[in-house]
C-alpha atoms as a PDB file:
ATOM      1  CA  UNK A   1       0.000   0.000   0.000  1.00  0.00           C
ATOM      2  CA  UNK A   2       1.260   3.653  -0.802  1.00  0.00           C
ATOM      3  CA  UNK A   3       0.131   7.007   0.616  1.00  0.00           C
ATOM      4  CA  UNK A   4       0.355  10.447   0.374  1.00  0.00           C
ATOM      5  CA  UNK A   5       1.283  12.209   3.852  1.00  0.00           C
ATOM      6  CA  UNK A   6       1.226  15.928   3.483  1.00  0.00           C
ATOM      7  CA  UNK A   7       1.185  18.612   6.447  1.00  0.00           C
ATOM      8  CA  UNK A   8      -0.256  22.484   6.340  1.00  0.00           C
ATOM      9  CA  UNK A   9       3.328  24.717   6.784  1.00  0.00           C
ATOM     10  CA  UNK A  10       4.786  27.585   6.915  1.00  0.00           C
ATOM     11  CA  UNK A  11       2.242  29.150   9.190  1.00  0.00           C
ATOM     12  CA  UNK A  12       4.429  29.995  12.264  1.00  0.00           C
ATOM     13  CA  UNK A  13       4.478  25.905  13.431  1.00  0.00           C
ATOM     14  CA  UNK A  14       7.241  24.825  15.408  1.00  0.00           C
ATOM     15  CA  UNK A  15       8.094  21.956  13.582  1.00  0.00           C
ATOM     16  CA  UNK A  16       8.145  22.827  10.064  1.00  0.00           C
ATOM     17  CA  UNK A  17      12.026  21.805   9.591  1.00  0.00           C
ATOM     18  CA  UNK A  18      11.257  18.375  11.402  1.00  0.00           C
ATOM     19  CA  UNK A  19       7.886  17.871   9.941  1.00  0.00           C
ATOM     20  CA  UNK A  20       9.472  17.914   6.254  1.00  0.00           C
ATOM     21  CA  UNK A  21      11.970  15.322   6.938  1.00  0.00           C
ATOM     22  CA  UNK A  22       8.470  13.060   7.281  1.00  0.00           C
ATOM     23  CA  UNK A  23       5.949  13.771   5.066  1.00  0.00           C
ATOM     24  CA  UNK A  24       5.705  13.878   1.556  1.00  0.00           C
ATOM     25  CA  UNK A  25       3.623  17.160   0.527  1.00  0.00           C
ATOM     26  CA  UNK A  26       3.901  20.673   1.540  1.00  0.00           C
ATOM     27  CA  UNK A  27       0.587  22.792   1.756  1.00  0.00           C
ATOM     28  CA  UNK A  28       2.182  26.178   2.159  1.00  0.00           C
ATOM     29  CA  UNK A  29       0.816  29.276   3.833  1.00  0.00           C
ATOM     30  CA  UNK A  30       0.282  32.362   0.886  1.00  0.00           C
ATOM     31  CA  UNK A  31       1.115  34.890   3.268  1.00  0.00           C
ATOM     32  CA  UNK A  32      -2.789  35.681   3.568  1.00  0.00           C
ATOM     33  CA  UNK A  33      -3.973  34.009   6.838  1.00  0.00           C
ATOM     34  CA  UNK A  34      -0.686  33.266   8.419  1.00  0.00           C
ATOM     35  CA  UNK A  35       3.087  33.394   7.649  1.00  0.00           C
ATOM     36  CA  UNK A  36       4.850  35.635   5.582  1.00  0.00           C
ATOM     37  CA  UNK A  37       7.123  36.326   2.568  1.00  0.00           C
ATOM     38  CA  UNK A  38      10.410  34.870   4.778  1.00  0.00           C
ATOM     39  CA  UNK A  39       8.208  31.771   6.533  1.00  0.00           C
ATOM     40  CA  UNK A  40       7.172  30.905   3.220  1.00  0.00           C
ATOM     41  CA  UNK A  41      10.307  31.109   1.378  1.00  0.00           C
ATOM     42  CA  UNK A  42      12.122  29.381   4.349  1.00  0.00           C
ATOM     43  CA  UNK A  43       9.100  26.452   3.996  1.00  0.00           C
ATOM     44  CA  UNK A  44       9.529  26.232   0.233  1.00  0.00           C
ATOM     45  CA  UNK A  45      13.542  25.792   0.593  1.00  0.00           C
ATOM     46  CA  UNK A  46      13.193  23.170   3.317  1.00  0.00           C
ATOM     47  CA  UNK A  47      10.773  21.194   1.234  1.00  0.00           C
ATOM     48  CA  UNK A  48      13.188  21.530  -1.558  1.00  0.00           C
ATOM     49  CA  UNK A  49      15.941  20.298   0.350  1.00  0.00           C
ATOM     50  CA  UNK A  50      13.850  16.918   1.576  1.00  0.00           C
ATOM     51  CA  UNK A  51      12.732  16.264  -1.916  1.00  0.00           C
ATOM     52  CA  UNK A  52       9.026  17.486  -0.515  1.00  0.00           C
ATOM     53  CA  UNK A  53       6.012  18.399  -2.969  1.00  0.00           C
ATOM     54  CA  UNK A  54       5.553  22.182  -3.155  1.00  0.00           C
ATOM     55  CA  UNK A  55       1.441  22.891  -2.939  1.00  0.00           C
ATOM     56  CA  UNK A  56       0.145  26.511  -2.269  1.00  0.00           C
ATOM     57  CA  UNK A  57      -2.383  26.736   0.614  1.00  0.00           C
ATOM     58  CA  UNK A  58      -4.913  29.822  -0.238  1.00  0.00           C
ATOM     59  CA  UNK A  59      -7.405  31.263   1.873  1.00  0.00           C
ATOM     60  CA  UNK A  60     -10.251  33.393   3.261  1.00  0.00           C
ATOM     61  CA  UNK A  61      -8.850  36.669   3.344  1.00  0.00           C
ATOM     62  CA  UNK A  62      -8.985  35.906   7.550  1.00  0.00           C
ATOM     63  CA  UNK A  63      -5.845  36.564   9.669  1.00  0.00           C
ATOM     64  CA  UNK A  64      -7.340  37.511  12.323  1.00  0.00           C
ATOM     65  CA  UNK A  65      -9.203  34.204  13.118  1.00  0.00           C
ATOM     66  CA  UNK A  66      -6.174  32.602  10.992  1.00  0.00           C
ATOM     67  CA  UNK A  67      -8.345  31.955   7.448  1.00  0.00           C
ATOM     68  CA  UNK A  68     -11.095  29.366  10.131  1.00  0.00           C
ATOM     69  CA  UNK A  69     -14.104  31.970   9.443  1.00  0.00           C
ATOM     70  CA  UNK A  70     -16.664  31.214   7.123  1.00  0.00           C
ATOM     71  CA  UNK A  71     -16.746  33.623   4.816  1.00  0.00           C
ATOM     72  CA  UNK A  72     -19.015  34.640   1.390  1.00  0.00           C
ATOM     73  CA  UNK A  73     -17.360  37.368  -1.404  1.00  0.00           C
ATOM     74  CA  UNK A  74     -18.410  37.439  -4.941  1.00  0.00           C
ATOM     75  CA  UNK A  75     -16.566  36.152  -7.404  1.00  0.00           C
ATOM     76  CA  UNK A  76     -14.400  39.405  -8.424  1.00  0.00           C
ATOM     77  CA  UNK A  77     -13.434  39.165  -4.779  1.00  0.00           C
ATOM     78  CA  UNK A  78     -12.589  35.914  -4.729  1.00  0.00           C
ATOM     79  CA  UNK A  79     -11.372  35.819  -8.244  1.00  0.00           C
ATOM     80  CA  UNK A  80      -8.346  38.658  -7.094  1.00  0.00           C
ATOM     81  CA  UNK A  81      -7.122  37.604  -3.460  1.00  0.00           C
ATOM     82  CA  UNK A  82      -6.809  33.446  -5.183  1.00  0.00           C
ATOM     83  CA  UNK A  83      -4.699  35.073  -7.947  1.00  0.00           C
ATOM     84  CA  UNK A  84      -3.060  37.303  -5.346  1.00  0.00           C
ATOM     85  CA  UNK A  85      -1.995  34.691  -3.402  1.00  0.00           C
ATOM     86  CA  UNK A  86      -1.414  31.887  -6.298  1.00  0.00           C
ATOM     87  CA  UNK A  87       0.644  34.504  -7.535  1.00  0.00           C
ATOM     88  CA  UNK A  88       2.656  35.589  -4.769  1.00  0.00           C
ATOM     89  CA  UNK A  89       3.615  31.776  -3.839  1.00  0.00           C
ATOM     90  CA  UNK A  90       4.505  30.711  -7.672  1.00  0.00           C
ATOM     91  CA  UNK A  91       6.838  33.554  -7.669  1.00  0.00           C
ATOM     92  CA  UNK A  92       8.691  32.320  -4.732  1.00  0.00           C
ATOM     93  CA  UNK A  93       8.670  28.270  -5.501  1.00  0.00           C
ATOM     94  CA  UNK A  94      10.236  29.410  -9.210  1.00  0.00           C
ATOM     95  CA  UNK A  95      12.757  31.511  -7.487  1.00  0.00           C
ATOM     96  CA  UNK A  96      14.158  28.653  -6.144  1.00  0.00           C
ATOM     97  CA  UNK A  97      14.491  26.464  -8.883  1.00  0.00           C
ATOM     98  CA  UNK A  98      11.027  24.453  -8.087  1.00  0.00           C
ATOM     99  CA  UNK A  99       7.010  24.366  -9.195  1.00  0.00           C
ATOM    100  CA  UNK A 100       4.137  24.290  -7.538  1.00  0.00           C
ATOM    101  CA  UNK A 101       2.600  20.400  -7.397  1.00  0.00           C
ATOM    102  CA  UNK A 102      -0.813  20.814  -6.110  1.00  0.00           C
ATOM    103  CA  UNK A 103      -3.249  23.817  -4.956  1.00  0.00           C
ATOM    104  CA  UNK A 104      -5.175  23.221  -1.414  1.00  0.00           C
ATOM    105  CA  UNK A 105      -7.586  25.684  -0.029  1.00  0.00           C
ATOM    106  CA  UNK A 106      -7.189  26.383   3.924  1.00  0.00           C
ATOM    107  CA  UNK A 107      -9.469  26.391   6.686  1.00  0.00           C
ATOM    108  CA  UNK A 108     -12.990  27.698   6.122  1.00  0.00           C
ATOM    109  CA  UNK A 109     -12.464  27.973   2.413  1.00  0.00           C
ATOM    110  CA  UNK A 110     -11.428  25.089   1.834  1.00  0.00           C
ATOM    111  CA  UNK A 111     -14.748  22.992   4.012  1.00  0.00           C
ATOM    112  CA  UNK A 112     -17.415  25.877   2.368  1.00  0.00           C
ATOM    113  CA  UNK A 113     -15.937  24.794  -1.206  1.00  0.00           C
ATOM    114  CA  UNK A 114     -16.113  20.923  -0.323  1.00  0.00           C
ATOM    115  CA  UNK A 115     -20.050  21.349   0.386  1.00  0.00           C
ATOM    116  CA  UNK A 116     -21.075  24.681  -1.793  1.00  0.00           C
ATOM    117  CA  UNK A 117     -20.960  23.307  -5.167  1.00  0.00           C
ATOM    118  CA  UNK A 118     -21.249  27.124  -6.850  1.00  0.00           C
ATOM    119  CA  UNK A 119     -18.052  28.341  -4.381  1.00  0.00           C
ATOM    120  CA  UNK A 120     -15.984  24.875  -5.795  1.00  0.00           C
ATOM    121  CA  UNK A 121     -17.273  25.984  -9.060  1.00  0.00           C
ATOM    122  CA  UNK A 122     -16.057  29.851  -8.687  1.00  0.00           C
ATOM    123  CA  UNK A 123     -12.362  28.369  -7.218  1.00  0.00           C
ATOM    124  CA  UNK A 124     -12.080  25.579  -9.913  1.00  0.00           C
ATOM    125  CA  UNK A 125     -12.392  28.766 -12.437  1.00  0.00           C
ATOM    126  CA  UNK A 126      -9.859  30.571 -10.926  1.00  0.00           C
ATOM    127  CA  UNK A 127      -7.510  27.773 -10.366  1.00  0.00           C
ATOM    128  CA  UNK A 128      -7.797  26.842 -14.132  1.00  0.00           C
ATOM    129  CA  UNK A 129      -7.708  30.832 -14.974  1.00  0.00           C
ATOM    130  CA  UNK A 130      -4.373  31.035 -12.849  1.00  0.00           C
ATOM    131  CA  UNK A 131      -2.888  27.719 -14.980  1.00  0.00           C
ATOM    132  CA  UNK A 132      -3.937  29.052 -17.930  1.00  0.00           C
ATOM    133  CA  UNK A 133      -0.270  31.122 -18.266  1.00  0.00           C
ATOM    134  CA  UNK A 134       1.546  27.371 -17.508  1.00  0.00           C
ATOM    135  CA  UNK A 135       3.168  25.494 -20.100  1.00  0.00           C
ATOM    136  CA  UNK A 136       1.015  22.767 -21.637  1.00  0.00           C
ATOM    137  CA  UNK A 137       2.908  19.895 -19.317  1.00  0.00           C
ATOM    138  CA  UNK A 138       3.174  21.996 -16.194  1.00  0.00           C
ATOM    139  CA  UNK A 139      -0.388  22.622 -16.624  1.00  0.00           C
ATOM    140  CA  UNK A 140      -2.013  19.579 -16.580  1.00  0.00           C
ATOM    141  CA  UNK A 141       0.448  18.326 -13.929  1.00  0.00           C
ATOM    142  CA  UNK A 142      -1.210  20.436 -11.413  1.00  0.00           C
ATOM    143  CA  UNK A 143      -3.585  19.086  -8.762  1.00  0.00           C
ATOM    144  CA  UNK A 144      -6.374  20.391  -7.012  1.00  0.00           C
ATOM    145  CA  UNK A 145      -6.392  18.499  -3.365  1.00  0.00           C
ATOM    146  CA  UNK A 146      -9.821  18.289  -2.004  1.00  0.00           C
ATOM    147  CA  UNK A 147     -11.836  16.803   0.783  1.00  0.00           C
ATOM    148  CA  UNK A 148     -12.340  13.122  -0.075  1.00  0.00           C
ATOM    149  CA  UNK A 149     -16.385  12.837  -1.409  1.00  0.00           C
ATOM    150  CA  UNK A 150     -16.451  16.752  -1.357  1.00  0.00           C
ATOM    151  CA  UNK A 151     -18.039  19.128  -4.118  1.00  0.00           C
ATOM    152  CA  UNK A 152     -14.588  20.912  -5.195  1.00  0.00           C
ATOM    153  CA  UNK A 153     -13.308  17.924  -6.141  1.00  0.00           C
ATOM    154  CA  UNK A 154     -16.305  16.667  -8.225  1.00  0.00           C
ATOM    155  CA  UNK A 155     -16.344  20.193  -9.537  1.00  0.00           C
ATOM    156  CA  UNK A 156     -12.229  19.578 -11.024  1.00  0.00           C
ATOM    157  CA  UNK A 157     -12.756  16.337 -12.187  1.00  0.00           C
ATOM    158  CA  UNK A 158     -15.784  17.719 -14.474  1.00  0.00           C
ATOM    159  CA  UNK A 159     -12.919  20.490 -15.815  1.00  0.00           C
ATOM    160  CA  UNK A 160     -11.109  18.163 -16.433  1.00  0.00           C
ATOM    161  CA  UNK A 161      -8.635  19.061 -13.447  1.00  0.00           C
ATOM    162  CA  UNK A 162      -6.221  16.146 -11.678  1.00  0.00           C
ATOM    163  CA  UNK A 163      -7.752  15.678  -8.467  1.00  0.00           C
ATOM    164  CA  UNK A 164      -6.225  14.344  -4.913  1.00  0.00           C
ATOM    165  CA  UNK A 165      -8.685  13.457  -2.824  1.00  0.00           C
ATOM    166  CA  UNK A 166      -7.882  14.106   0.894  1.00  0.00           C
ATOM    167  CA  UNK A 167      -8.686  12.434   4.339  1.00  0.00           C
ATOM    168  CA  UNK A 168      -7.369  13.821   7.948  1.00  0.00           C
ATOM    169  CA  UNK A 169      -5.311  11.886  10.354  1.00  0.00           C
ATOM    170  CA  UNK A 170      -6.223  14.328  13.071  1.00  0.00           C
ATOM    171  CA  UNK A 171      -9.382  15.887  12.741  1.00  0.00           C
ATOM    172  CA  UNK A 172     -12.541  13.578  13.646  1.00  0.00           C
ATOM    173  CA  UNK A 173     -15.558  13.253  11.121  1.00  0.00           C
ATOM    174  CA  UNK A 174     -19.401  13.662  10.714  1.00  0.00           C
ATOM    175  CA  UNK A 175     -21.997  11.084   9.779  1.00  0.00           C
ATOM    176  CA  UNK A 176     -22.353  12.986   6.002  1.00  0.00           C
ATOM    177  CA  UNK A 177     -18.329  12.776   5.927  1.00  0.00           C
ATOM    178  CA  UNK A 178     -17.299  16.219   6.602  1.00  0.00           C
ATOM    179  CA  UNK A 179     -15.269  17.156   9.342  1.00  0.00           C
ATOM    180  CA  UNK A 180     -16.767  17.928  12.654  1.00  0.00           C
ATOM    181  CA  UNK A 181     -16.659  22.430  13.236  1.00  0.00           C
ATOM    182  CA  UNK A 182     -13.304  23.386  15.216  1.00  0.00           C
ATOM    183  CA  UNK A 183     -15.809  25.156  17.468  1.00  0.00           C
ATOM    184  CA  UNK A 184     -17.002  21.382  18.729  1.00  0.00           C
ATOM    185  CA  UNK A 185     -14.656  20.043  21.462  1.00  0.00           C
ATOM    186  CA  UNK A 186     -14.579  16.575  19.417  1.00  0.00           C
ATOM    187  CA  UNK A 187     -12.814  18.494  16.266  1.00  0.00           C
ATOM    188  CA  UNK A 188      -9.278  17.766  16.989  1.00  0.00           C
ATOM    189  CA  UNK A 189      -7.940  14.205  17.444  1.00  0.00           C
ATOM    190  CA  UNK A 190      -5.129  14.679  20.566  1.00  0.00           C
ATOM    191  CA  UNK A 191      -4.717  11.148  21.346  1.00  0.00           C
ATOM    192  CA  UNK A 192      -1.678   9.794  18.623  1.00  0.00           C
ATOM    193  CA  UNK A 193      -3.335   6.433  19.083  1.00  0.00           C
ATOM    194  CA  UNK A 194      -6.509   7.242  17.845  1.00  0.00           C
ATOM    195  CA  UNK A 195      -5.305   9.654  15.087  1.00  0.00           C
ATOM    196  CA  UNK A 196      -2.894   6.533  13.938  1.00  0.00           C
ATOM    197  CA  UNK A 197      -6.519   3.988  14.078  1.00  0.00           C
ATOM    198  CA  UNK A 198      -8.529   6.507  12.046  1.00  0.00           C
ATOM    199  CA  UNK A 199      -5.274   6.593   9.418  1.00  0.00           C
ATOM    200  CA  UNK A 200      -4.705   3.228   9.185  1.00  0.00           C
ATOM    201  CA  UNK A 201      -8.844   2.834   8.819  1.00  0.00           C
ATOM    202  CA  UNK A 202      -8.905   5.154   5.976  1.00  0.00           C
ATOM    203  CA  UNK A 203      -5.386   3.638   4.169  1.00  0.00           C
ATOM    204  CA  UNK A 204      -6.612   0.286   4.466  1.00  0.00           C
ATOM    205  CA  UNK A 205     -10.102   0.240   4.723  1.00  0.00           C
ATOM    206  CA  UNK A 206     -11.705   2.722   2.727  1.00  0.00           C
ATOM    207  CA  UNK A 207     -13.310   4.864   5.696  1.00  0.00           C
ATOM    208  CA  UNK A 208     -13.592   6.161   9.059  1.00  0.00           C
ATOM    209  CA  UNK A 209     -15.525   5.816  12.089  1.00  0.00           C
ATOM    210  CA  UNK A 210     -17.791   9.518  12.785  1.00  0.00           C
ATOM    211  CA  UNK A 211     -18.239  10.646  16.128  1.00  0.00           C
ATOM    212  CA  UNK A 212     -21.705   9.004  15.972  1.00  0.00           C
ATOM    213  CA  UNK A 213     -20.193   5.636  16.012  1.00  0.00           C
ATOM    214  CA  UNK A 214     -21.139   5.389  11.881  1.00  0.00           C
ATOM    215  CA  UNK A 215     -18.968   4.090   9.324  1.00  0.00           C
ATOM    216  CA  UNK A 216     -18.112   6.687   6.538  1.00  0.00           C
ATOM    217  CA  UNK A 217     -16.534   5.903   3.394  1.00  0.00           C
ATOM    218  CA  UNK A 218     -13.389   7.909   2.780  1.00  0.00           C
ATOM    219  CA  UNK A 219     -11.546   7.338   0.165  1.00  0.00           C
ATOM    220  CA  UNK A 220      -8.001   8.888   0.923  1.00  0.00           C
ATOM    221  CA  UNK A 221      -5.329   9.542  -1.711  1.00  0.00           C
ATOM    222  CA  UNK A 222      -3.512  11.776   0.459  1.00  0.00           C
ATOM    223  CA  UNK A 223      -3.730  11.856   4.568  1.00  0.00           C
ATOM    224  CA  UNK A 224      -3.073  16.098   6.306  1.00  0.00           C
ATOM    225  CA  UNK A 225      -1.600  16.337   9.719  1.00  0.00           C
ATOM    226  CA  UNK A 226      -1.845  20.121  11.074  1.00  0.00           C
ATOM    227  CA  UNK A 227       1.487  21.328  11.449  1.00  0.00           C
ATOM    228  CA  UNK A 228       0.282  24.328  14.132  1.00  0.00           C
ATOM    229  CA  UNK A 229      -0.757  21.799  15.960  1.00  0.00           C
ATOM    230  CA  UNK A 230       0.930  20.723  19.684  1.00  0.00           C
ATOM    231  CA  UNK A 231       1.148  17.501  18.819  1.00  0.00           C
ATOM    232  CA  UNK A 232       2.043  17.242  15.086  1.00  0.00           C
ATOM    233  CA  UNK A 233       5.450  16.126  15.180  1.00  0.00           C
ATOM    234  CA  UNK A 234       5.061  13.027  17.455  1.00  0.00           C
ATOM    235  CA  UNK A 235       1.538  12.108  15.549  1.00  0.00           C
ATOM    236  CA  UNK A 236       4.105  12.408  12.337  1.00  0.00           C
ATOM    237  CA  UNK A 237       6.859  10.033  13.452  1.00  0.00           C
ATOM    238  CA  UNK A 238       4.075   7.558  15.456  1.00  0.00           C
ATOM    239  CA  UNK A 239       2.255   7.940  12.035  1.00  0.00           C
ATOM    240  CA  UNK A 240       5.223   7.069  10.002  1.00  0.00           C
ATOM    241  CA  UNK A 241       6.540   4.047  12.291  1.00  0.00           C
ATOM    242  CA  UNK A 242       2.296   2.770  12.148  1.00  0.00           C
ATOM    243  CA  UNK A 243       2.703   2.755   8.113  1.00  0.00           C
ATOM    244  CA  UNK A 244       6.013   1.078   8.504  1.00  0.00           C
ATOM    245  CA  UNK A 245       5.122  -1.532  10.386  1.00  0.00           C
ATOM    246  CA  UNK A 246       1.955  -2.569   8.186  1.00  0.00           C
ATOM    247  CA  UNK A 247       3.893  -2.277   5.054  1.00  0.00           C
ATOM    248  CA  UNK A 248       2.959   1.107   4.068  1.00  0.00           C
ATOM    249  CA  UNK A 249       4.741   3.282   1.795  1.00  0.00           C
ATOM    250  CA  UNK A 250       4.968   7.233   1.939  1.00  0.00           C
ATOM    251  CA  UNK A 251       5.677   8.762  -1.331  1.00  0.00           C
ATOM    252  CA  UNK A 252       3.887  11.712  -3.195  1.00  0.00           C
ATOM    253  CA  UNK A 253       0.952  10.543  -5.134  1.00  0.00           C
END
């Protein structure tokens, strides 16, 4: 079996440097609801150096509650702080020699577009305008990483977009497969053990157990751990000794 490990970085963590050594894709901050110019730069260097996958990590335009607010803007709005921030981060990736791999939303705007099929609509239109100035192989290398069953990625698939669909080693799950609101106590997994069950359900078995107690398929091409998170580099190296031990590979998808 193979998988995907990828962490959120270059947000102010305090692991980013050990995190890298372990996973095998980068979802950095553009600048917008955390980091900045240097943190991403250092991020994008770092993943360079560990042979990492380079993905930009848009958002809300939400630093004060760190890009976690739901938020609505219409789609001139949205349309210039993607491209702002898609911008910004391609500029620094090519600086150093590299390319952006994949494109993940962040926080709020990245759960609206996985169950607001006219939002994964409007951001599948920007992505695709922002490829648009790619070459012809760069472009249709990209990938568009998406909650596993969610709307944005049904919405790139029908453009004709590569697609990564994504499942969470540390964030717990609803009945209808989305993840449970930060605002619930539940949201966060902070036991390693469980967070390494619920992986190794998902790798293995197709799905994960919601707080309810119900099964939910979720198919995972690609597993997140938080990097901001207390707890992220000993989930990452329990993580990587679990998938070890059963025979699982980490590699970029």
């Amino acid at each position: 079996m193979h998988i995907d490990l990828n962490a959120d970085l270059g947000e102010g963590g305090l692991y980013d440097r050990e995190l890298l050594a372990l996973v095998s894709s980068a979802n950095i901050s553009c600048g917008v609801h955390a980091g900045d110019p240097d943190a991403m730069s250092t991020a994008i260097r770092l993943a360079i150096a560990h042979g990492v996958s380079i993905g930009a990590h848009p958002s809300w335009p939400d630093r004060e509650h760190g890009g976690r607010r739901e938020m609505q803007l219409g789609f001139a709005s949205l349309r210039n702080h993607l491209l702002y921030q898609l911008g910004a981060i391609d500029a620094l990736v090519r600086a150093q020699g590299a390319e952006l791999s994949h494109i993940k939303p962040h926080g709020a705007l990245y759960n609206q577009a996985a169950t607001d099929r006219v939002l994964a609509e409007d951001l599948v239109m920007v992505l695709q305008e922002f490829s648009q100035g790619f070459s012809q192989e760069r472009n249709s290398a990209l990938v568009v990483v998406g909650l596993a069953g969610g709307e944005l990625l049904h919405a790139a698939r029908q453009a004709g977009l590569r697609t990564r669909s994504e499942g969470f080693a540390d964030r717990a799950y609803t009945a209808w497969g989305s993840l449970v609101p930060r605002s619930d106590p539940r949201a966060l997994l902070l036991d390693p053990q469980q967070a390494i069950a619920q992986s190794l359900s998902m790798v293995r078995e197709g799905y994960v157990t919601a707080i309810d107690g119900s099964r939910v398929e979720v198919k995972a091409e690609t597993l997140c751990l938080h990097g901001d998170t207390p707890q992220a580099l000993v989930f990452a190296q329990l993580l990587r000794a679990a998938f070890a031990q059963e025979g699982i590979t980490v590699g970029r998808g």
